[in-house]
Protein backbone atom coordinates (compact mmCIF):
# COMPACT_ATOMS: atom_id res chain seq x y z
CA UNK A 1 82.57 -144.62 75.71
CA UNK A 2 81.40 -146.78 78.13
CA UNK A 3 81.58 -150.61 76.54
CA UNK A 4 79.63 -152.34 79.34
CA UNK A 5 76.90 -150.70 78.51
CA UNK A 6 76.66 -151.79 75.05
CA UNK A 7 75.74 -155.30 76.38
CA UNK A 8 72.02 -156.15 75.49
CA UNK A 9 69.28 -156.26 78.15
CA UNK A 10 67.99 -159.39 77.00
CA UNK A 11 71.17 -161.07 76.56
CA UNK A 12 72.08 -160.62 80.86
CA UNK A 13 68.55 -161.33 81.45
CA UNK A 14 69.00 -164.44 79.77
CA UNK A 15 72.94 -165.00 81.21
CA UNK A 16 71.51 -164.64 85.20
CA UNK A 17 68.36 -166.51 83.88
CA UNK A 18 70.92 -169.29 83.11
CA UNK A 19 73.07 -168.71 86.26
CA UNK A 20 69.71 -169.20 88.25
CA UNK A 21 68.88 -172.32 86.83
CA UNK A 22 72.28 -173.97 87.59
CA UNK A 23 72.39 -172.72 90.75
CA UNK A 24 69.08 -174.45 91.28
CA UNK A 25 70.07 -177.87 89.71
CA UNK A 26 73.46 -177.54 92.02
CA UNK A 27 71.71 -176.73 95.25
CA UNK A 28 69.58 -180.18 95.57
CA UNK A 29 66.63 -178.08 96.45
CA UNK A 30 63.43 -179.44 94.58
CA UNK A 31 61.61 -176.72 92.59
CA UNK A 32 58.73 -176.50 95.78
CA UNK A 33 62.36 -175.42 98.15
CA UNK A 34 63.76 -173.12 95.22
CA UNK A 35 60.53 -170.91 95.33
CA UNK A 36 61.94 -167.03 96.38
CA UNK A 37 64.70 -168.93 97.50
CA UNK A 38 62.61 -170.14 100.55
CA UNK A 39 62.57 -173.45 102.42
CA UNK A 40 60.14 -175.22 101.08
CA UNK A 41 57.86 -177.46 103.88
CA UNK A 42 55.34 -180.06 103.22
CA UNK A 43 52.89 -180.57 106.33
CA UNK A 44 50.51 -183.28 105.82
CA UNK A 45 47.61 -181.60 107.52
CA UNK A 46 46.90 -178.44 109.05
CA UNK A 47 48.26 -178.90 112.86
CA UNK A 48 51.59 -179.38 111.36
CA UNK A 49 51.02 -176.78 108.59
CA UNK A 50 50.47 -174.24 111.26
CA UNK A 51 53.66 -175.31 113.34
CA UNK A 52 56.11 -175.20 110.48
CA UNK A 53 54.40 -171.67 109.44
CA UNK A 54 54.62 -170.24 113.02
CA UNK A 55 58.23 -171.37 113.04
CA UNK A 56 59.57 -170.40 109.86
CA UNK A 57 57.71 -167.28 109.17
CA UNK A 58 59.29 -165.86 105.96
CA UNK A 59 62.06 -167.73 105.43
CA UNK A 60 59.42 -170.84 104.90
CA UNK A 61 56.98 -171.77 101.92
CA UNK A 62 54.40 -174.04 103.59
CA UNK A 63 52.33 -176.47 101.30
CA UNK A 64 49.60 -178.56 102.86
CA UNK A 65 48.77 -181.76 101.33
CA UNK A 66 45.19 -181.84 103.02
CA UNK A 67 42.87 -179.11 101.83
CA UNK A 68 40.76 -177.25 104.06
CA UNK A 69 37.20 -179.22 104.69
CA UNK A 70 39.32 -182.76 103.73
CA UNK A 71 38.71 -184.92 106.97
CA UNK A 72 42.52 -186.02 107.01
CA UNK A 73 41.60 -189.78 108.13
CA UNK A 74 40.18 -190.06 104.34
CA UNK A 75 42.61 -188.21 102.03
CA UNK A 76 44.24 -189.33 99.06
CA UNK A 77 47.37 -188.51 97.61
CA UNK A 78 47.32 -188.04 93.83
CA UNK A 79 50.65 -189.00 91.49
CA UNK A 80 51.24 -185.32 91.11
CA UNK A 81 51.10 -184.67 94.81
CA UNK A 82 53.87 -187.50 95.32
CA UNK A 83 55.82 -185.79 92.88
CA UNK A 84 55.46 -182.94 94.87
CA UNK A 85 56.31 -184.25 98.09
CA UNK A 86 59.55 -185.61 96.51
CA UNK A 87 60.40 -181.63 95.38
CA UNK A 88 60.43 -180.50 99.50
CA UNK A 89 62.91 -179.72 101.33
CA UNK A 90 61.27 -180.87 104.29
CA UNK A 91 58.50 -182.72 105.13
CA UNK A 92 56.30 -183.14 108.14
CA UNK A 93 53.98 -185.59 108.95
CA UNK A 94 52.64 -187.72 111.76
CA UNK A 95 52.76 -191.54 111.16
CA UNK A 96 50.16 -193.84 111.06
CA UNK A 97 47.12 -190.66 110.67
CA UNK A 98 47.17 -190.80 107.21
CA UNK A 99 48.07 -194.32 105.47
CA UNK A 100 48.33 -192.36 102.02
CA UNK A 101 50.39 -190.03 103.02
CA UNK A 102 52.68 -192.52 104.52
CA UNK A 103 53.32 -194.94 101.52
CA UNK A 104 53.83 -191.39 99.74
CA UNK A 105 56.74 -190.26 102.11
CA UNK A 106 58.17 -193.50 101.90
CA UNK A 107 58.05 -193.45 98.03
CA UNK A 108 59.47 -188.87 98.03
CA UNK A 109 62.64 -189.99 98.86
CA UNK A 110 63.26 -186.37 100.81
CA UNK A 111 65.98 -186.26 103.17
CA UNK A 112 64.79 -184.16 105.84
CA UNK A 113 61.62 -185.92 106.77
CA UNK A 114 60.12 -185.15 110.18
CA UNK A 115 57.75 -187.69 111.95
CA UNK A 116 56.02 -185.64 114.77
CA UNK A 117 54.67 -189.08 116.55
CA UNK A 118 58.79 -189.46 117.62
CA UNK A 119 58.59 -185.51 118.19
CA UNK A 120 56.52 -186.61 121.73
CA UNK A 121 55.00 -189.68 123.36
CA UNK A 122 52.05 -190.88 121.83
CA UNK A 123 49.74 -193.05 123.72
CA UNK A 124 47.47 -195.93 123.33
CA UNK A 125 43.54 -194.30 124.31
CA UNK A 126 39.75 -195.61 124.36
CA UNK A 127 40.84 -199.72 124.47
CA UNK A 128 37.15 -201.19 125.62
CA UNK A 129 37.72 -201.61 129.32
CA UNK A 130 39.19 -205.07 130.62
CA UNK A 131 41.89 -204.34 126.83
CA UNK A 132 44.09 -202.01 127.21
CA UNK A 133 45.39 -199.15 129.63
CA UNK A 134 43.32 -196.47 130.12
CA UNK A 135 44.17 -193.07 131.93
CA UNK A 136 48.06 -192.98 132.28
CA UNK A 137 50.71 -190.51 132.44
CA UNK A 138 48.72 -187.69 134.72
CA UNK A 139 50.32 -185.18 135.81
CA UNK A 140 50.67 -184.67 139.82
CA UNK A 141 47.38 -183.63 141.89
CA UNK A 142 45.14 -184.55 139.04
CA UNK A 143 42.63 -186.39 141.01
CA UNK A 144 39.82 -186.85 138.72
CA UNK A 145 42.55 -188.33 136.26
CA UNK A 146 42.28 -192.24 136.59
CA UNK A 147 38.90 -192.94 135.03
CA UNK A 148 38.69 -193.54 131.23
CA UNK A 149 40.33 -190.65 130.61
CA UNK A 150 40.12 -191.58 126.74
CA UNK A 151 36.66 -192.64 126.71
CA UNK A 152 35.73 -196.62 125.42
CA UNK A 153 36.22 -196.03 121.56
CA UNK A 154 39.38 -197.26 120.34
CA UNK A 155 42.01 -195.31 117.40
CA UNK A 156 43.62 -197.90 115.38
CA UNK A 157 45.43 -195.82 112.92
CA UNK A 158 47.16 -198.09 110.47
CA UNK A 159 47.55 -200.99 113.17
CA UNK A 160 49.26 -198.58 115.45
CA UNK A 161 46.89 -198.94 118.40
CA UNK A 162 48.20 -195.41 119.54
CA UNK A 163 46.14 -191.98 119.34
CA UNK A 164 47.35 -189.97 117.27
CA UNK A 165 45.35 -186.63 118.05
CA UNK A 166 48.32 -185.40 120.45
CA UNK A 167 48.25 -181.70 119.24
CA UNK A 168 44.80 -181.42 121.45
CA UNK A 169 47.55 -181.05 124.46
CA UNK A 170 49.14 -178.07 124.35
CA UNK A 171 51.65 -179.40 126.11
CA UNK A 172 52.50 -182.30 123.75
CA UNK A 173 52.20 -180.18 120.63
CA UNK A 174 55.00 -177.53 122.37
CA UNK A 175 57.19 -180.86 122.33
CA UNK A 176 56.19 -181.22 118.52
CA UNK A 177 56.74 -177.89 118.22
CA UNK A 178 60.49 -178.17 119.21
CA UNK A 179 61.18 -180.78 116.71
CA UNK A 180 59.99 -179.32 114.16
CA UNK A 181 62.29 -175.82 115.07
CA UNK A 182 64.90 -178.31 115.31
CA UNK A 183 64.49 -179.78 111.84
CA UNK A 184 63.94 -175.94 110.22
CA UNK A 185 67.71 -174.85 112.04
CA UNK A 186 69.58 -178.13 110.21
CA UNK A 187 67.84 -177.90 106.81
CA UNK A 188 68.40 -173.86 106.74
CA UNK A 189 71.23 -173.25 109.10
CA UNK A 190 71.04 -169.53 107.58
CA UNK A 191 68.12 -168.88 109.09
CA UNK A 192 68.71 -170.83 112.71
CA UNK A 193 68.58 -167.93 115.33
CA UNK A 194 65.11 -167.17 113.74
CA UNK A 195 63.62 -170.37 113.58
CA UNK A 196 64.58 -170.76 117.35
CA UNK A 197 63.37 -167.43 118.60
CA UNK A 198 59.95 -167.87 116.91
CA UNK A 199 60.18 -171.77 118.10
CA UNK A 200 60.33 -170.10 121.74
CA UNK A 201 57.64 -167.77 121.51
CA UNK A 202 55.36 -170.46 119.91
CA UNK A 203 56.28 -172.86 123.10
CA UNK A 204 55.39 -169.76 125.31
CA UNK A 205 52.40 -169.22 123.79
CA UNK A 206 51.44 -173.05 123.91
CA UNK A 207 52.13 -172.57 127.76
CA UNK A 208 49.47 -169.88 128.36
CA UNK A 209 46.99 -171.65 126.72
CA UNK A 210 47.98 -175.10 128.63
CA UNK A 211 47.35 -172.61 132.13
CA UNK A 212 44.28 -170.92 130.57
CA UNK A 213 42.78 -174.57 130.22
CA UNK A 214 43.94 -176.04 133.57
CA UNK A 215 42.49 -172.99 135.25
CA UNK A 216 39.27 -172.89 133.29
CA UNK A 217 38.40 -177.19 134.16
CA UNK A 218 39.53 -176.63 137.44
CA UNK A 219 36.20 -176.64 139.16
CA UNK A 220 33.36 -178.09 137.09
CA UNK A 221 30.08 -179.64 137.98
CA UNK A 222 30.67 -183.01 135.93
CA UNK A 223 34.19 -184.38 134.34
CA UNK A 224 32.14 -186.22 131.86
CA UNK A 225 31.79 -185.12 127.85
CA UNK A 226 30.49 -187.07 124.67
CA UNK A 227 32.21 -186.32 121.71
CA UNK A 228 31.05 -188.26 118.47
CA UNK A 229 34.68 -188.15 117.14
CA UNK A 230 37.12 -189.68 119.88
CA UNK A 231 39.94 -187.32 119.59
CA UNK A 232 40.16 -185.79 122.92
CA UNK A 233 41.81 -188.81 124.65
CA UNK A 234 44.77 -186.58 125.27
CA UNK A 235 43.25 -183.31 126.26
CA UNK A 236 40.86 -185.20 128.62
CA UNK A 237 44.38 -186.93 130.02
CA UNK A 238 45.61 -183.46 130.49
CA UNK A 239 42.81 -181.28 132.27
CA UNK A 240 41.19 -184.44 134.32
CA UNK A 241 38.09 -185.25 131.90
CA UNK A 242 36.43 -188.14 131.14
CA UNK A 243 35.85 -188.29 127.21
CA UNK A 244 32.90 -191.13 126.14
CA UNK A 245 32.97 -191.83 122.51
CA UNK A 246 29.84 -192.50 120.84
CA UNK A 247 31.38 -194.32 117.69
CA UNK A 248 34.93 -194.21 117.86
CA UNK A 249 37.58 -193.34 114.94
CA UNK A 250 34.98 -192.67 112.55
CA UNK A 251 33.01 -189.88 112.98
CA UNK A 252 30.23 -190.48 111.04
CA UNK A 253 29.77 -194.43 111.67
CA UNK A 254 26.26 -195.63 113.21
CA UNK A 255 27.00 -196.57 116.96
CA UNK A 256 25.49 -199.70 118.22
CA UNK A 257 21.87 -199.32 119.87
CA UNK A 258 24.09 -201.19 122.99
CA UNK A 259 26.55 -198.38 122.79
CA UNK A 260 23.95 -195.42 122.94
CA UNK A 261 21.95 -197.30 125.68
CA UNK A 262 25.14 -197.34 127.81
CA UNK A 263 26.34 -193.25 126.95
CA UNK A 264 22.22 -192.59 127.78
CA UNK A 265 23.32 -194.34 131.64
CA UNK A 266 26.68 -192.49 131.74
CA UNK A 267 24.99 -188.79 130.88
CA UNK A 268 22.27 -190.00 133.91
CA UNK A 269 24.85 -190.93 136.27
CA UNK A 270 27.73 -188.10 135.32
CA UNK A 271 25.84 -185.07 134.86
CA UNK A 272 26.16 -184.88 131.16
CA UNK A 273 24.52 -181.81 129.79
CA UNK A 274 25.55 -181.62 126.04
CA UNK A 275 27.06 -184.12 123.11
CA UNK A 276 29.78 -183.17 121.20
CA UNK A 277 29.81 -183.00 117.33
CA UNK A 278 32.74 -181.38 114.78
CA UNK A 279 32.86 -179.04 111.77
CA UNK A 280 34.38 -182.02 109.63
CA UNK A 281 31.50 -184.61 109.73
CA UNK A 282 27.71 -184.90 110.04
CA UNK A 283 26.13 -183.77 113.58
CA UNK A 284 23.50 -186.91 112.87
CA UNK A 285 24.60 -189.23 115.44
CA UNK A 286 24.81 -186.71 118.02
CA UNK A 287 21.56 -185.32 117.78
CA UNK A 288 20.03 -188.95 117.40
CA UNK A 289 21.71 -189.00 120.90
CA UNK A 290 20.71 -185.52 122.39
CA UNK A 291 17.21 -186.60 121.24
CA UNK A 292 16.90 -189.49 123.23
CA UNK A 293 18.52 -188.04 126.37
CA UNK A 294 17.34 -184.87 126.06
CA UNK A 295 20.56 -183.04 125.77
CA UNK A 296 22.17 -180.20 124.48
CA UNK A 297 24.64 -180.29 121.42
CA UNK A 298 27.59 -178.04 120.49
CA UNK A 299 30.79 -178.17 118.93
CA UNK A 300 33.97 -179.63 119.84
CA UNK A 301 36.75 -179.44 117.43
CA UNK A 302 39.62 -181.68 116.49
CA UNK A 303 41.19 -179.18 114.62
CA UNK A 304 42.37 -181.57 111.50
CA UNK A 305 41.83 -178.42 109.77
CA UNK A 306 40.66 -174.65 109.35
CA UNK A 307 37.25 -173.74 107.12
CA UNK A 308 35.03 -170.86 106.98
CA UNK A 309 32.79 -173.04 109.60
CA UNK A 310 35.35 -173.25 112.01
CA UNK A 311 35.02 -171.89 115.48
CA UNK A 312 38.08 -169.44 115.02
CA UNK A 313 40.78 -168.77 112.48
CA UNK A 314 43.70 -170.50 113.57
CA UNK A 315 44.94 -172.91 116.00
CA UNK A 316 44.68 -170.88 119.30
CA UNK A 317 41.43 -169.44 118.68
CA UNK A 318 39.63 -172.43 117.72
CA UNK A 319 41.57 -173.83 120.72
CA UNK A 320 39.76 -171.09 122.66
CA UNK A 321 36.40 -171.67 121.29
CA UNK A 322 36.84 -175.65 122.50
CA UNK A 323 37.67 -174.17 125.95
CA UNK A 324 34.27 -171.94 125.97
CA UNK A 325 32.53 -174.93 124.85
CA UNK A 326 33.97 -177.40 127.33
CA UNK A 327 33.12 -175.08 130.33
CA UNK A 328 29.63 -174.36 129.17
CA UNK A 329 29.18 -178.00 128.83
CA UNK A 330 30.46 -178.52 132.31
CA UNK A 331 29.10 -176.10 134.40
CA UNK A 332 32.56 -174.32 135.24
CA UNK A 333 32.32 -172.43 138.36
């Protein structure tokens, strides 16, 4: 007779039950990293959410800590959330976008916590003109480059004085996305030769859409766009624009009548044929504007995050849909 079989069901259910739970409390793992024995990642808002779940695929669970439809620049970060954060294996953020959710990484005490403004070079965009450096960093032969290329309205995101909407560039968000492939291969060295193969593909990919957007605002009848949200400093850098703010960091704030007297001029003198609202905030402002001038409006999205209105499903496509937009708006030839 076969003794080992005599052994309850219940009893080495309960025996690997117990082996599992020791193996967790041994592993330093918080209960969000121990979850199908996945890496567990915290992103603090969807660009990085979308990074960390291109990268790590299935050997990653991604949480978000800002909800679809949240505008990121106004969340807050309940007591259970910080005790969440301190349960990841990894966290990713980007300094100085989200004051909450900085205090609350300082408090999680995680060890592998990623900072995507030291992931690239973030920039300082939009001082008024006569305070601050406008229109730097262009790359060769961009001619149109020089002027305002971040438009008047100033980010000051926790005192920083930088911008910190660099995942508009393709180019500076393939640079993000390295650092955070980096940080997935040390906190699951396992897994590595995964995280860097998808890491590469997700660069590539980054790289078409970088050519698809320098060919598409190559030739263009004006260089000039109003946005109501000024968080195209970089991607204006990058492709030659000239991005006018109507009321700066806050999207929904009341620009002065001085302010919308002086875009009414610019849209005269550049051409202008449409203002820019997002999915995120109100489209008031800009159709006070288009009102007055006689414009057009349409959507141009920051992508702080995905909802059902969104132009697109997903980084690339809404990415895509900004393109469409852009070249409408500037008479592409």
């Amino acid at each position: 007779m076969n003794v080992r079989r005599l052994i309850p069901t219940a009893v080495l259910a309960g025996a690997v039950a117990l082996g599992a739970t020791a193996l967790t409390a041994c592993s330093g793992a918080g209960a969000a990293g121990s979850k199908d024995g996945k890496l567990g990642v915290t992103a603090s808002f969807y660009p990085l959410q979308f990074v960390a779940e291109q990268i790590g695929k299935e050997h990653v669970k991604v949480d978000g800590l800002t909800k679809p439809g949240v505008e990121p620049h106004d969340l807050e970060i309940t007591p259970k959330q910080t005790a969440q954060l301190g349960e990841a294996d990894v966290v990713l953020y980007l300094k100085n976008l989200q004051p909450a959710v900085d205090k609350a990484v300082a408090q999680s005490g995680v060890k592998n916590v990623v900072d995507a403004a030291t992931l690239t070079t973030l920039e300082a965009h939009g001082a008024e003109p006569g305070h601050g450096e406008e229109g730097h960093a262009h790359q060769e032969g961009d001619e149109h480059a020089g002027e305002h290329a971040g438009g008047h309205e100033g980010h000051d995101h926790g005192g920083s004085g930088t911008d910190p909407h660099v995942w508009l560039d393709p180019v500076k968000y393939a640079e993000i996305a390295k650092g955070v492939g980096a940080a997935l291969e040390k906190a699951d060295p396992d897994h590595a030769a995964d995280y860097k193969k998808n890491t590469d593909e997700l660069v590539g990919k980054l790289g078409a859409l970088d050519t698809e957007f320098k060919d598409g605002l190559k030739n263009t009848a004006s260089r000039t766009f109003i946005t109501t949200h000024s968080a195209f400093g970089y991607l204006a850098e990058r492709y030659g624009l000239d991005q006018e703010g109507i009321a700066g960091v806050d999207p929904e704030s009341e620009p002065s009548p001085a302010r919308m007297k002086d875009l009414q001029a610019v849209a005269k003198k550049d051409n202008v044929t449409t203002v820019f609202f997002e999915t995120l905030a109100s489209d008031k402002t800009a159709k006070t504007l288009a009102t007055d001038t006689g414009l057009k409006t349409d959507v141009l999205d920051p992508l702080e995050g995905i909802t059902d209105t969104s132009q697109g499903t997903d980084y690339f496509e809404v990415m895509r849909s900004n393109l469409k937009n852009l070249q409408k708006a500037l008479g592409a030839k």
